[in-house]
PDB file of N, CA and C in Angstrom:
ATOM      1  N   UNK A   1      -1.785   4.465 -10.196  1.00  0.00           N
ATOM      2  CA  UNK A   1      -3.049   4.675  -9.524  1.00  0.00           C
ATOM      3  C   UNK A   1      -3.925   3.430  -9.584  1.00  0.00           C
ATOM      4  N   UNK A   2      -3.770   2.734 -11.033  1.00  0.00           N
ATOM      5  CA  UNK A   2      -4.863   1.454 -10.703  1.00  0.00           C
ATOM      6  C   UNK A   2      -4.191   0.437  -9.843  1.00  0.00           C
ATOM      7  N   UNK A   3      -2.998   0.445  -9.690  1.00  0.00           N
ATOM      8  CA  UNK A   3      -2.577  -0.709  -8.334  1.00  0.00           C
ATOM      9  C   UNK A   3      -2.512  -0.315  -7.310  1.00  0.00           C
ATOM     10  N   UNK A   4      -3.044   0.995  -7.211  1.00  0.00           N
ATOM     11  CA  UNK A   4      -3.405   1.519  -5.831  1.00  0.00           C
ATOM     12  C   UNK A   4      -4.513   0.897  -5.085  1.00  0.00           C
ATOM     13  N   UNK A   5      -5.905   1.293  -6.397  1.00  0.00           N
ATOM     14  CA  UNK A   5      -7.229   1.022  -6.343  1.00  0.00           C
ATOM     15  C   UNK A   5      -7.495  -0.592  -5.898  1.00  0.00           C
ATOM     16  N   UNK A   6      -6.144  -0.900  -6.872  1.00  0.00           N
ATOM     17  CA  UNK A   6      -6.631  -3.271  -7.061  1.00  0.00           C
ATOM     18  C   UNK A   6      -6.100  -2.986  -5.267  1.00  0.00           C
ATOM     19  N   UNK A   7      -5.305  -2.871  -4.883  1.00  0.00           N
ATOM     20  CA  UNK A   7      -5.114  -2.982  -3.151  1.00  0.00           C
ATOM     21  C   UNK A   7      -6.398  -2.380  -2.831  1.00  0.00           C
ATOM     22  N   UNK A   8      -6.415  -1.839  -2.739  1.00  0.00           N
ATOM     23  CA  UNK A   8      -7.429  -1.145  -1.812  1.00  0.00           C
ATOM     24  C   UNK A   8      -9.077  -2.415  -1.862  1.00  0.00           C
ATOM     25  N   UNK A   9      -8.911  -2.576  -3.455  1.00  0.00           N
ATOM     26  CA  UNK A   9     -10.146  -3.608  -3.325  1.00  0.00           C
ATOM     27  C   UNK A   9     -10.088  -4.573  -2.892  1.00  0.00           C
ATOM     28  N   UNK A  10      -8.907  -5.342  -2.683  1.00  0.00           N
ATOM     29  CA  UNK A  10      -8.411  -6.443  -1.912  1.00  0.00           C
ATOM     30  C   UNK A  10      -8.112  -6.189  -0.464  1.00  0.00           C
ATOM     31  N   UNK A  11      -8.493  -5.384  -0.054  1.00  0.00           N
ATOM     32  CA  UNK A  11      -8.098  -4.702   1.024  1.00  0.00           C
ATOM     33  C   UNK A  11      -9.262  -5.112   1.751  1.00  0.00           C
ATOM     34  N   UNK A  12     -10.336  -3.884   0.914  1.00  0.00           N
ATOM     35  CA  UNK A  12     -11.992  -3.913   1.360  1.00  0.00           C
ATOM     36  C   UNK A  12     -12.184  -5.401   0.996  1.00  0.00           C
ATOM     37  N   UNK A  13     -12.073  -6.287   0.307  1.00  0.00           N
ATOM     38  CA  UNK A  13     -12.714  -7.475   0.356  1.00  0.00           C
ATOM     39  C   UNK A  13     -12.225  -8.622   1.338  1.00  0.00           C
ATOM     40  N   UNK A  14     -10.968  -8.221   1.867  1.00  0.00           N
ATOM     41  CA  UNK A  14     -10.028  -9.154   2.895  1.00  0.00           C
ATOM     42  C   UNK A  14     -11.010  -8.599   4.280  1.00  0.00           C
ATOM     43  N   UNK A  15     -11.160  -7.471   4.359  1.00  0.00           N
ATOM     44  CA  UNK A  15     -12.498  -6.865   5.289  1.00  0.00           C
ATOM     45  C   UNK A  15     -13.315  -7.550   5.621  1.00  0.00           C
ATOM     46  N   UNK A  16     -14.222  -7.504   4.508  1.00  0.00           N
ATOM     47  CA  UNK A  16     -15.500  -8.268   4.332  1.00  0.00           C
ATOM     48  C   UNK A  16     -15.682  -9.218   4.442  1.00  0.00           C
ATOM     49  N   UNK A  17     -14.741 -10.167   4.115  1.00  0.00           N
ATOM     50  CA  UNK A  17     -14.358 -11.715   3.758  1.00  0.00           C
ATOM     51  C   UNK A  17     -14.285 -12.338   4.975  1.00  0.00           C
ATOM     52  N   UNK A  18     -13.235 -11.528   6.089  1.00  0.00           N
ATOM     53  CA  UNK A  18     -13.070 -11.745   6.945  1.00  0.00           C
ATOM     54  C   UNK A  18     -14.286 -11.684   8.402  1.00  0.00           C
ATOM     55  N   UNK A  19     -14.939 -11.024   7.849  1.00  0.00           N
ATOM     56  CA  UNK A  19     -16.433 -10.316   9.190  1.00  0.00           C
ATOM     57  C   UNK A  19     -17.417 -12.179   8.731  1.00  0.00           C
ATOM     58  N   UNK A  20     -17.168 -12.796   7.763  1.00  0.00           N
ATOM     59  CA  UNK A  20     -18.162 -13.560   7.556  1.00  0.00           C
ATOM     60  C   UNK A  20     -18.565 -14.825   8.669  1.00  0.00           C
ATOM     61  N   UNK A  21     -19.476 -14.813   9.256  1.00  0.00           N
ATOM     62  CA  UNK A  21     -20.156 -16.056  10.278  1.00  0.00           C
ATOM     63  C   UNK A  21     -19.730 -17.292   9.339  1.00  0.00           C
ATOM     64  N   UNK A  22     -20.680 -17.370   7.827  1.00  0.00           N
ATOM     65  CA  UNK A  22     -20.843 -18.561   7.364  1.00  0.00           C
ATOM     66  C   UNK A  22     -19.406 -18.955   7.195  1.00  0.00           C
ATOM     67  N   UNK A  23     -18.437 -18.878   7.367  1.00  0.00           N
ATOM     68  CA  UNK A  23     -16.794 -19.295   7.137  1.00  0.00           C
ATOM     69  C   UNK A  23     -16.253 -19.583   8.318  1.00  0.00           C
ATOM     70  N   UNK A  24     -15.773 -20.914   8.329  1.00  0.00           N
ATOM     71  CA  UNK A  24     -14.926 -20.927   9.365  1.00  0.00           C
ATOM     72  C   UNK A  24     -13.394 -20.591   9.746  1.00  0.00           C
ATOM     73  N   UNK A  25     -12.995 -19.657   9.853  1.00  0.00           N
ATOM     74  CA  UNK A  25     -11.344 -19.129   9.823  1.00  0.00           C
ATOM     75  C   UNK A  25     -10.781 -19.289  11.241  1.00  0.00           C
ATOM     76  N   UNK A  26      -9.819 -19.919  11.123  1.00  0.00           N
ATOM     77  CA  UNK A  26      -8.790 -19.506  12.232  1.00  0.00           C
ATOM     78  C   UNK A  26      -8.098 -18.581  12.214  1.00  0.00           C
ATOM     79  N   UNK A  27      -8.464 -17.995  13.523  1.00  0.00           N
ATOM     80  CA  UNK A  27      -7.329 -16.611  13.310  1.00  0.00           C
ATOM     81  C   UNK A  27      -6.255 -16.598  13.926  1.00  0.00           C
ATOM     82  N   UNK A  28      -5.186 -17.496  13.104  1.00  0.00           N
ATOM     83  CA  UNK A  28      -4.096 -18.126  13.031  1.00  0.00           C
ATOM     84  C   UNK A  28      -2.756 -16.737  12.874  1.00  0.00           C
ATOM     85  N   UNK A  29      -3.548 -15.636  11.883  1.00  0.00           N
ATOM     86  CA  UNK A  29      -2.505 -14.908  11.494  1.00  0.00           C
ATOM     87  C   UNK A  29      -2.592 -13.737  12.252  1.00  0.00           C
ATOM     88  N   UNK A  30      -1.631 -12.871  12.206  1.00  0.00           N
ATOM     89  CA  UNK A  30      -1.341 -12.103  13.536  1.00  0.00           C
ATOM     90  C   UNK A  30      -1.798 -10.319  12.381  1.00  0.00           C
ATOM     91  N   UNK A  31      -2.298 -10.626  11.176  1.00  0.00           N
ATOM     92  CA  UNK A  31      -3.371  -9.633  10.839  1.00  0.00           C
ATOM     93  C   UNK A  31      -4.704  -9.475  10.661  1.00  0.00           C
ATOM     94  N   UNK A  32      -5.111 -11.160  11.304  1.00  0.00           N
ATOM     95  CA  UNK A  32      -6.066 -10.940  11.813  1.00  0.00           C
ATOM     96  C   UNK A  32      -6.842 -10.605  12.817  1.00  0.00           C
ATOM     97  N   UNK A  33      -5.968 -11.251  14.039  1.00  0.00           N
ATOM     98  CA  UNK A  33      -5.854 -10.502  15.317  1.00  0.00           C
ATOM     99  C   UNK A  33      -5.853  -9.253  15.658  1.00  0.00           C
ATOM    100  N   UNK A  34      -5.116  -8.448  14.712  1.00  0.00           N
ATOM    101  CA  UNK A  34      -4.852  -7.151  14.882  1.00  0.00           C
ATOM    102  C   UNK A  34      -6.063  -6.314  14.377  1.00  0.00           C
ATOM    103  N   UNK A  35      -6.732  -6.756  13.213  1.00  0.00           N
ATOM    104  CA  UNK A  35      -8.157  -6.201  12.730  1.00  0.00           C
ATOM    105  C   UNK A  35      -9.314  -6.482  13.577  1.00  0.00           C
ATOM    106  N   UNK A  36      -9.080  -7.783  14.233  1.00  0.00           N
ATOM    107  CA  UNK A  36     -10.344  -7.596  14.921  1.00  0.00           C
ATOM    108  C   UNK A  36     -10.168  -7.146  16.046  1.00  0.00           C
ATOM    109  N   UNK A  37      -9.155  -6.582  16.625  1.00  0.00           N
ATOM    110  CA  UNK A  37      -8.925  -5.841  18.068  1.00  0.00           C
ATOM    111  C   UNK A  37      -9.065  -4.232  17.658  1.00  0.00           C
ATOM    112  N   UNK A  38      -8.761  -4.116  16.471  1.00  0.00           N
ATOM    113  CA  UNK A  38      -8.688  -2.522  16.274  1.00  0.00           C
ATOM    114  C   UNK A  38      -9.998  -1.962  15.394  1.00  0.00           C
ATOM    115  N   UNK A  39     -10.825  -2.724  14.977  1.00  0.00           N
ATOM    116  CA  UNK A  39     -11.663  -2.368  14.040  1.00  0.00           C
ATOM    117  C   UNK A  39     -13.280  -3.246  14.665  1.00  0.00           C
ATOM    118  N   UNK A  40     -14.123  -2.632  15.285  1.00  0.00           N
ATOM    119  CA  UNK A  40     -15.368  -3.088  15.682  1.00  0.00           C
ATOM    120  C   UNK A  40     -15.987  -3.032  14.048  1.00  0.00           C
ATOM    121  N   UNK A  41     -16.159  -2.116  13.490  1.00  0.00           N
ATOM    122  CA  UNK A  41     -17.101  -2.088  12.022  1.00  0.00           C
ATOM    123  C   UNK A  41     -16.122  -2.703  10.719  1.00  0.00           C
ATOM    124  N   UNK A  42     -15.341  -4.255  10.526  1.00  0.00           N
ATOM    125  CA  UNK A  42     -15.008  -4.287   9.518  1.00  0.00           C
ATOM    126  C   UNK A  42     -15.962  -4.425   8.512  1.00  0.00           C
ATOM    127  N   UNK A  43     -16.931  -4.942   8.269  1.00  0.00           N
ATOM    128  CA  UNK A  43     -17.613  -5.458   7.144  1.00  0.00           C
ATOM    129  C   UNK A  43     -17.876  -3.854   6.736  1.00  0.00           C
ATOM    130  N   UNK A  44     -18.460  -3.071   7.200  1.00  0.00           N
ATOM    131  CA  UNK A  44     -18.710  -1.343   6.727  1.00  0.00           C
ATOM    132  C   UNK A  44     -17.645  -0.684   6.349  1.00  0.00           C
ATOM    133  N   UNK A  45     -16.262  -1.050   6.919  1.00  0.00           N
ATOM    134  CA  UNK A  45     -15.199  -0.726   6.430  1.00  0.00           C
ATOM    135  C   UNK A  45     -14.665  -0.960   4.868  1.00  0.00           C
ATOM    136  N   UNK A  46     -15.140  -2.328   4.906  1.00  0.00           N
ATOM    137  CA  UNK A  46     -14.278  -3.478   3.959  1.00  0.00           C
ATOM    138  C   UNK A  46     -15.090  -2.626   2.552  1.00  0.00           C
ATOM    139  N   UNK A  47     -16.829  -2.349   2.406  1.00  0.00           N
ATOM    140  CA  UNK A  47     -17.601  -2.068   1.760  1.00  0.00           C
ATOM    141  C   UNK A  47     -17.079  -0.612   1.192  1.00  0.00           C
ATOM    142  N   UNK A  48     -17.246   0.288   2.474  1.00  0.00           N
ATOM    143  CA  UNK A  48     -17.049   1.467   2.027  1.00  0.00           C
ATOM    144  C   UNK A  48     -15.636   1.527   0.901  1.00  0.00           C
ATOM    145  N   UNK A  49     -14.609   0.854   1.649  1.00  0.00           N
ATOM    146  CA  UNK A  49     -13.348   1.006   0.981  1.00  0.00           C
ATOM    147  C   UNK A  49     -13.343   0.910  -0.263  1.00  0.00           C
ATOM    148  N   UNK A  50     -14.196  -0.596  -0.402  1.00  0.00           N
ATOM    149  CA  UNK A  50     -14.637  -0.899  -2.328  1.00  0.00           C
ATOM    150  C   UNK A  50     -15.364   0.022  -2.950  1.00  0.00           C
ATOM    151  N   UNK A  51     -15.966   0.474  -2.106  1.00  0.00           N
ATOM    152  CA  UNK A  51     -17.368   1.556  -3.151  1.00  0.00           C
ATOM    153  C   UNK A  51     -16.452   2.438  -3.512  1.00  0.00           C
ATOM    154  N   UNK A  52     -15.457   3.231  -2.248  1.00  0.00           N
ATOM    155  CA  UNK A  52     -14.755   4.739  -2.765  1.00  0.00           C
ATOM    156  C   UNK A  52     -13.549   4.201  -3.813  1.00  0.00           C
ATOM    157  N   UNK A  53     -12.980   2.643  -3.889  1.00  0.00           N
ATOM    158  CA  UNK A  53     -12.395   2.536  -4.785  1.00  0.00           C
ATOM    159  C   UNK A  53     -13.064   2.563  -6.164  1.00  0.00           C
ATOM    160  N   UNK A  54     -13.985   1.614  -6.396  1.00  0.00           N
ATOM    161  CA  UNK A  54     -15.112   1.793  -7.532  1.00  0.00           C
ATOM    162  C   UNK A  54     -15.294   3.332  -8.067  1.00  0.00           C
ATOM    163  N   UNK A  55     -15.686   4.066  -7.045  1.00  0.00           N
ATOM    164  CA  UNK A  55     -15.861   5.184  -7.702  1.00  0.00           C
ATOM    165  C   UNK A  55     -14.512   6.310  -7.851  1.00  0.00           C
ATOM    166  N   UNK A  56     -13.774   6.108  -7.407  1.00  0.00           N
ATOM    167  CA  UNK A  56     -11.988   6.268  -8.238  1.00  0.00           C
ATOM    168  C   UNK A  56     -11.681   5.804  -9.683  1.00  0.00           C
ATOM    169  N   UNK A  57     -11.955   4.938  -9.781  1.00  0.00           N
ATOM    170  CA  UNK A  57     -11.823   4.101 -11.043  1.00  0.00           C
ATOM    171  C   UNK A  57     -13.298   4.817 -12.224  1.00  0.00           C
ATOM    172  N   UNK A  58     -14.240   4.612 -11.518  1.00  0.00           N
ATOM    173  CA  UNK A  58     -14.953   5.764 -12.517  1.00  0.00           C
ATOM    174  C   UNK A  58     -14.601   7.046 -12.337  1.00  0.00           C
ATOM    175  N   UNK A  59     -13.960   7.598 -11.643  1.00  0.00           N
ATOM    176  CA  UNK A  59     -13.385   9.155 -12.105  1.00  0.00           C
ATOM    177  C   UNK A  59     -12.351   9.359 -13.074  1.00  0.00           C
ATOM    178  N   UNK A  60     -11.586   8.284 -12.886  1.00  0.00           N
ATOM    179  CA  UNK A  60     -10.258   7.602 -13.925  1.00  0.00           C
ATOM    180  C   UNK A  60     -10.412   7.350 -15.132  1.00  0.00           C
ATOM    181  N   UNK A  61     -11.800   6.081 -15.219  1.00  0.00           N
ATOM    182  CA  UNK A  61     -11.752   5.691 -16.527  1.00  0.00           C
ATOM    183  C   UNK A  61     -13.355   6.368 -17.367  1.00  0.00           C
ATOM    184  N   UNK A  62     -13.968   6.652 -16.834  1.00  0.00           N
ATOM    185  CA  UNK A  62     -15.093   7.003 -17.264  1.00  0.00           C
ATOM    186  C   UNK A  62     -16.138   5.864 -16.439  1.00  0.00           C
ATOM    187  N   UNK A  63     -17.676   6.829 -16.459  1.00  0.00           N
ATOM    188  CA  UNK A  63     -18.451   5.491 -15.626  1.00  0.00           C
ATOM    189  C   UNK A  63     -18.718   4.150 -16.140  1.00  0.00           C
ATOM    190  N   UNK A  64     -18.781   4.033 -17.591  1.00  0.00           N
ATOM    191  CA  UNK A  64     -19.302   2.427 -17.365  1.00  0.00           C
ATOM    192  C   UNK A  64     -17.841   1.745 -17.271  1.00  0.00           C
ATOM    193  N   UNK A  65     -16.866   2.206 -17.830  1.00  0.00           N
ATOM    194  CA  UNK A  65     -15.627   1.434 -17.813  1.00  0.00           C
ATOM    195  C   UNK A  65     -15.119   1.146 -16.879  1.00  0.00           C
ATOM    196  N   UNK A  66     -15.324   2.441 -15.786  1.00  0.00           N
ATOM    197  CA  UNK A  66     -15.053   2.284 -14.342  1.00  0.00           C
ATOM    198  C   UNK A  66     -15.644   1.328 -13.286  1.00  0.00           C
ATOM    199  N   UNK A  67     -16.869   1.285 -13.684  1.00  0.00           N
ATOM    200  CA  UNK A  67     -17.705   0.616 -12.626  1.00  0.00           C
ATOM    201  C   UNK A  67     -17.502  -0.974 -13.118  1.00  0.00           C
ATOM    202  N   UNK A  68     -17.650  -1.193 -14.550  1.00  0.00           N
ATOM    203  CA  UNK A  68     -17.063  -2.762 -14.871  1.00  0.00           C
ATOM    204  C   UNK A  68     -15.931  -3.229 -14.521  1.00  0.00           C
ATOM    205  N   UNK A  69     -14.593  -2.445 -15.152  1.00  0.00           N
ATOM    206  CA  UNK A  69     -13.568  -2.828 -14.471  1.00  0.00           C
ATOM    207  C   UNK A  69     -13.657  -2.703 -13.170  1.00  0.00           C
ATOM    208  N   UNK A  70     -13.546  -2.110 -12.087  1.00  0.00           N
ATOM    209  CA  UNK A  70     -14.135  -1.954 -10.899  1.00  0.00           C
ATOM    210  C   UNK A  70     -14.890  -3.682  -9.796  1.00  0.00           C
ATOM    211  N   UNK A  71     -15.501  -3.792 -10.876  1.00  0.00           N
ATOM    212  CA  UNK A  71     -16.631  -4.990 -10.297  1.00  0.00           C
ATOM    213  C   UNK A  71     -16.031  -6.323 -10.951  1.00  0.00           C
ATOM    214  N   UNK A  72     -15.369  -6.295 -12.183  1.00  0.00           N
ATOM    215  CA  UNK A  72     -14.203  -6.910 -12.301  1.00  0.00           C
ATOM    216  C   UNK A  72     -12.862  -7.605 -11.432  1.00  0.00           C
ATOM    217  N   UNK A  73     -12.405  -6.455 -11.147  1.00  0.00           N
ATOM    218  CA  UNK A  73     -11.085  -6.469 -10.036  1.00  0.00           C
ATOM    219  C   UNK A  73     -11.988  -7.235  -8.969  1.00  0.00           C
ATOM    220  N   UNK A  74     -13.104  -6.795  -8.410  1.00  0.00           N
ATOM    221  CA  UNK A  74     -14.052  -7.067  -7.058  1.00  0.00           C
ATOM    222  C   UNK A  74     -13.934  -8.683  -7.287  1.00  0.00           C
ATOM    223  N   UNK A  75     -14.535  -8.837  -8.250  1.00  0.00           N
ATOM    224  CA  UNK A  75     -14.937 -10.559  -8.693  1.00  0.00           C
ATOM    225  C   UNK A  75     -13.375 -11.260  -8.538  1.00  0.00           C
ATOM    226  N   UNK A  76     -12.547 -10.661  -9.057  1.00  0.00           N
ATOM    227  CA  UNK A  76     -11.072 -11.584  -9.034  1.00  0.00           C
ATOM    228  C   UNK A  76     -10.849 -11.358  -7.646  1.00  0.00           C
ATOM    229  N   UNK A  77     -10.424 -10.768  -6.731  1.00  0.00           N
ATOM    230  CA  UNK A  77      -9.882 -10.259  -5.602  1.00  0.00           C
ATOM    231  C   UNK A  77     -10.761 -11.097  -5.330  1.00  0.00           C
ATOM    232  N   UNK A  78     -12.445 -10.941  -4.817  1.00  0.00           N
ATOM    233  CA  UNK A  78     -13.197 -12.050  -3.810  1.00  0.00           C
ATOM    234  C   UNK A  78     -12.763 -13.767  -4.007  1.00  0.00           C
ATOM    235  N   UNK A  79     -12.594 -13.735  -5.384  1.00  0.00           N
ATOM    236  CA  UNK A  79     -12.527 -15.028  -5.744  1.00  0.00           C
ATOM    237  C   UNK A  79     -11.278 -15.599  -5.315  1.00  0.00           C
ATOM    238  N   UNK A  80     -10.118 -14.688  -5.095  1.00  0.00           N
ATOM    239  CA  UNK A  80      -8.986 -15.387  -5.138  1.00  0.00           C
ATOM    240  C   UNK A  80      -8.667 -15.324  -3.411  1.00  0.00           C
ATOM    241  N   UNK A  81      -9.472 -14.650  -2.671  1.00  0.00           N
ATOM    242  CA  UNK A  81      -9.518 -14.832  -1.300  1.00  0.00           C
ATOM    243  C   UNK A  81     -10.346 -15.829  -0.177  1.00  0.00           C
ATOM    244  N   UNK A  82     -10.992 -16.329  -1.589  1.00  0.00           N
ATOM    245  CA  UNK A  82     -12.146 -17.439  -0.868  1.00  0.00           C
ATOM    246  C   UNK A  82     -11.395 -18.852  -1.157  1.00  0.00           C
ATOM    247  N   UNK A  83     -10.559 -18.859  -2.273  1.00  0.00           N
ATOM    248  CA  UNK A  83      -9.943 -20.174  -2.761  1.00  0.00           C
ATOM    249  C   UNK A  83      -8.430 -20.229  -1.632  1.00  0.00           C
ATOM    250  N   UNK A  84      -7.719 -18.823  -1.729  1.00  0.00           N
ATOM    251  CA  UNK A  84      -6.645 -19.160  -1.354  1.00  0.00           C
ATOM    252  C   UNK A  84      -6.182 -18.688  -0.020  1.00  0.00           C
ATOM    253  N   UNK A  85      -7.521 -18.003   1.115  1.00  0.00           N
ATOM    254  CA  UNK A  85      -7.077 -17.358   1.893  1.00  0.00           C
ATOM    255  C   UNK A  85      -7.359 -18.660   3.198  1.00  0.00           C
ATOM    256  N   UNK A  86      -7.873 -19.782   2.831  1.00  0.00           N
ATOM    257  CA  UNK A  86      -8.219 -20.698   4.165  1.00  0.00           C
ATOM    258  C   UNK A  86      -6.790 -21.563   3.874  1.00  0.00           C
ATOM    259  N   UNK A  87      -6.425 -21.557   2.723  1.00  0.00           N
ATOM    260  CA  UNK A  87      -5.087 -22.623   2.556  1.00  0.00           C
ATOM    261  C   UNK A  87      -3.800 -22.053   3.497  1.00  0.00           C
ATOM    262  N   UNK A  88      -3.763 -20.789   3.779  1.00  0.00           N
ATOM    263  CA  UNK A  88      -2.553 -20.017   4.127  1.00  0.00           C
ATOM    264  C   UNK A  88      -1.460 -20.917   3.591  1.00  0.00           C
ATOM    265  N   UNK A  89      -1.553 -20.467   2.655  1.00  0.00           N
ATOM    266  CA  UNK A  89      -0.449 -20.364   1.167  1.00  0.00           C
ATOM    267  C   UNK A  89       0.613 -19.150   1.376  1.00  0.00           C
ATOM    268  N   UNK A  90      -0.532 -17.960   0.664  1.00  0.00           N
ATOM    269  CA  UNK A  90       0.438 -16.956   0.849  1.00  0.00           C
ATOM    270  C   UNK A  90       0.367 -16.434   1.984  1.00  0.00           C
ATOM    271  N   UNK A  91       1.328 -15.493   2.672  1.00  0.00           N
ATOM    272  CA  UNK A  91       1.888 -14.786   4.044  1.00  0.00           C
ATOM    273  C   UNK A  91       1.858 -13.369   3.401  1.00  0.00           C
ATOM    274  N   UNK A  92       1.536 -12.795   4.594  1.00  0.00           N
ATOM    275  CA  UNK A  92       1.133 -11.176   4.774  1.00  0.00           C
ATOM    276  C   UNK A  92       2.638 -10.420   3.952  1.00  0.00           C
ATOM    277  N   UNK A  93       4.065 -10.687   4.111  1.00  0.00           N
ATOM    278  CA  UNK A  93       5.038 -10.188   3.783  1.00  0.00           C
ATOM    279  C   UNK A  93       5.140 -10.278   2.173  1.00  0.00           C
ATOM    280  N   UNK A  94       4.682 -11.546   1.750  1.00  0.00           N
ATOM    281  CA  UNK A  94       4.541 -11.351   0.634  1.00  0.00           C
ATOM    282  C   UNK A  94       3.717 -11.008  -0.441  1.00  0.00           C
ATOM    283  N   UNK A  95       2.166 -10.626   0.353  1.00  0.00           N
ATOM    284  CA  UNK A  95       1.128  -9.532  -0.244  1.00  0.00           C
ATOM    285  C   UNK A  95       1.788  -8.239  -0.581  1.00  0.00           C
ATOM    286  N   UNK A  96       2.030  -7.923   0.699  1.00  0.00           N
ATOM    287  CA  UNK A  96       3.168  -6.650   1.066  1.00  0.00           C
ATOM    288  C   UNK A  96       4.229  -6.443  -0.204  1.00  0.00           C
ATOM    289  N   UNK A  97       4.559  -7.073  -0.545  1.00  0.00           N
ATOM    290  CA  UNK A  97       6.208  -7.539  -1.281  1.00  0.00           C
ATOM    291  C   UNK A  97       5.487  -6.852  -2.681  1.00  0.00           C
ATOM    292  N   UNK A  98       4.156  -7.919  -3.110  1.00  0.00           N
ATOM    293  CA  UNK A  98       3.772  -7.706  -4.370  1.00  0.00           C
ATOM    294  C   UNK A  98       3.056  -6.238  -4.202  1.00  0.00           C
ATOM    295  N   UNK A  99       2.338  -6.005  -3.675  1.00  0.00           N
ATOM    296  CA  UNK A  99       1.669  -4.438  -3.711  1.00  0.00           C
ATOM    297  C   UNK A  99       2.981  -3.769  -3.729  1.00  0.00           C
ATOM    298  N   UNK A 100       4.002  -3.469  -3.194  1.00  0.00           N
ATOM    299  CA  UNK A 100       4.935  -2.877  -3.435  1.00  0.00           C
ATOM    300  C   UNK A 100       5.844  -2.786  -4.818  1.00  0.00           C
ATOM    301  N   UNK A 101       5.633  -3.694  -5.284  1.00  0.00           N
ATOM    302  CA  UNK A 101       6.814  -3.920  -6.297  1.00  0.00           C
ATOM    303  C   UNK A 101       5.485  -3.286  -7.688  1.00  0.00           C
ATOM    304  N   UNK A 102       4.541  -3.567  -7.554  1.00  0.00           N
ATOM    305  CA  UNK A 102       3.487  -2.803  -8.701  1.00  0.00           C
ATOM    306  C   UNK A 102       3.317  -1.301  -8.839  1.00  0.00           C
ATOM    307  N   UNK A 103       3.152  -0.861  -7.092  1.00  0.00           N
ATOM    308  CA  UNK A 103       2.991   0.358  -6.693  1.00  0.00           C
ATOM    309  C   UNK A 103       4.517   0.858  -7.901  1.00  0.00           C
ATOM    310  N   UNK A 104       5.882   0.383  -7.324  1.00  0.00           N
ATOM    311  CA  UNK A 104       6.667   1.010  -7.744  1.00  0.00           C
ATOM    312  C   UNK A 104       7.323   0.739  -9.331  1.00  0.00           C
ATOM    313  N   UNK A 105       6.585  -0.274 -10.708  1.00  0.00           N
ATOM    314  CA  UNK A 105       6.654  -0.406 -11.399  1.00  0.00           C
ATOM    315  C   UNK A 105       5.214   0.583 -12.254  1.00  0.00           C
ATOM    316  N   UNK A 106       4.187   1.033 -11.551  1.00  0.00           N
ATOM    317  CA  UNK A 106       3.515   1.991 -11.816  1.00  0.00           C
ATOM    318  C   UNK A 106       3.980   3.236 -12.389  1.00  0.00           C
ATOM    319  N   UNK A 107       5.113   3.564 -10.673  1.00  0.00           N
ATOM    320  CA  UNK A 107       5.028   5.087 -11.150  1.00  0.00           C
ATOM    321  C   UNK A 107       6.322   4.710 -12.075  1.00  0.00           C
ATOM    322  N   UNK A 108       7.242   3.554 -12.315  1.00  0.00           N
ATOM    323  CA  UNK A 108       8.319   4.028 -13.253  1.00  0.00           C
ATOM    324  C   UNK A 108       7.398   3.927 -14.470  1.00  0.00           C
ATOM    325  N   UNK A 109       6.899   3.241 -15.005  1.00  0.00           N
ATOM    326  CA  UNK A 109       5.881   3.043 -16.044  1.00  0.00           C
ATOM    327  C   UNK A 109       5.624   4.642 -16.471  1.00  0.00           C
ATOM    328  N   UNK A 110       4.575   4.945 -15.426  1.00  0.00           N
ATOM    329  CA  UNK A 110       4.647   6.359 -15.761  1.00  0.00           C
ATOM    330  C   UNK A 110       4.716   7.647 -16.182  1.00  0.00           C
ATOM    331  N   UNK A 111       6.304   7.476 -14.878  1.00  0.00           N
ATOM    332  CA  UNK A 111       6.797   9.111 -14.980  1.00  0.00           C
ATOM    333  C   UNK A 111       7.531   9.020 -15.468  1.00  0.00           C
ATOM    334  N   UNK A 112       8.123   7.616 -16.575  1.00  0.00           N
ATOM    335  CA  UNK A 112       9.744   7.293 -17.059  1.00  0.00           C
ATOM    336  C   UNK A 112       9.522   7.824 -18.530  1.00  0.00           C
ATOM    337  N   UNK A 113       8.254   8.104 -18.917  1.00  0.00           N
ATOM    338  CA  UNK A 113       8.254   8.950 -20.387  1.00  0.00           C
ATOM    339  C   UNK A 113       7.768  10.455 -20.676  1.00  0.00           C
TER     340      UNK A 113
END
């Protein structure tokens, strides 16, 4: 469930990140194209997504633990999308790759005891 939540906040902050004027991005990649043809409200999107993750994580961990860790994850995720998302370094398949391989080291983690 918490590498559900860390996507989802990287999710909402790739949102947000992305709606910004002051940045100059090329929209070079073909998921960005696709968000801004299908989504008129990202920045409200990107927000909401973080808040209902935030408050997942305080149903999970309790509120202050939730909302720190929470604003935590927020701070790493923004940070690591402002440094490494103009370099196009990494590629969409291999975001994909890693959310997957956590998702499914989660539930063996788990349900394996």
């Amino acid at each position: 469930m918490i590498s559900i939540l860390f996507s989802l906040i990287l999710l909402g902050s790739f949102l947000s990140y992305s709606t910004s004027t002051k940045v100059n991005l090329s929209e070079n990649s073909a998921l960005d194209v696709r968000l801004n043809n299908a989504f008129k409200f990202k920045n409200q999107l990107g927000w909401m997504i973080v808040f209902i993750s935030i408050l997942s994580f305080t149903l999970i961990l309790g509120f202050t633990s939730g909302i720190l860790i929470g604003l935590f994850i927020y701070a790493i995720s923004i940070s690591l999308l402002v440094c490494i998302y103009p370099l196009h370094i990494v590629k969409t398949k291999i975001v994909v790759l890693f959310i997957f391989i956590s998702i499914i080291s989660e539930f063996i983690l788990n349900y394996a005891s």
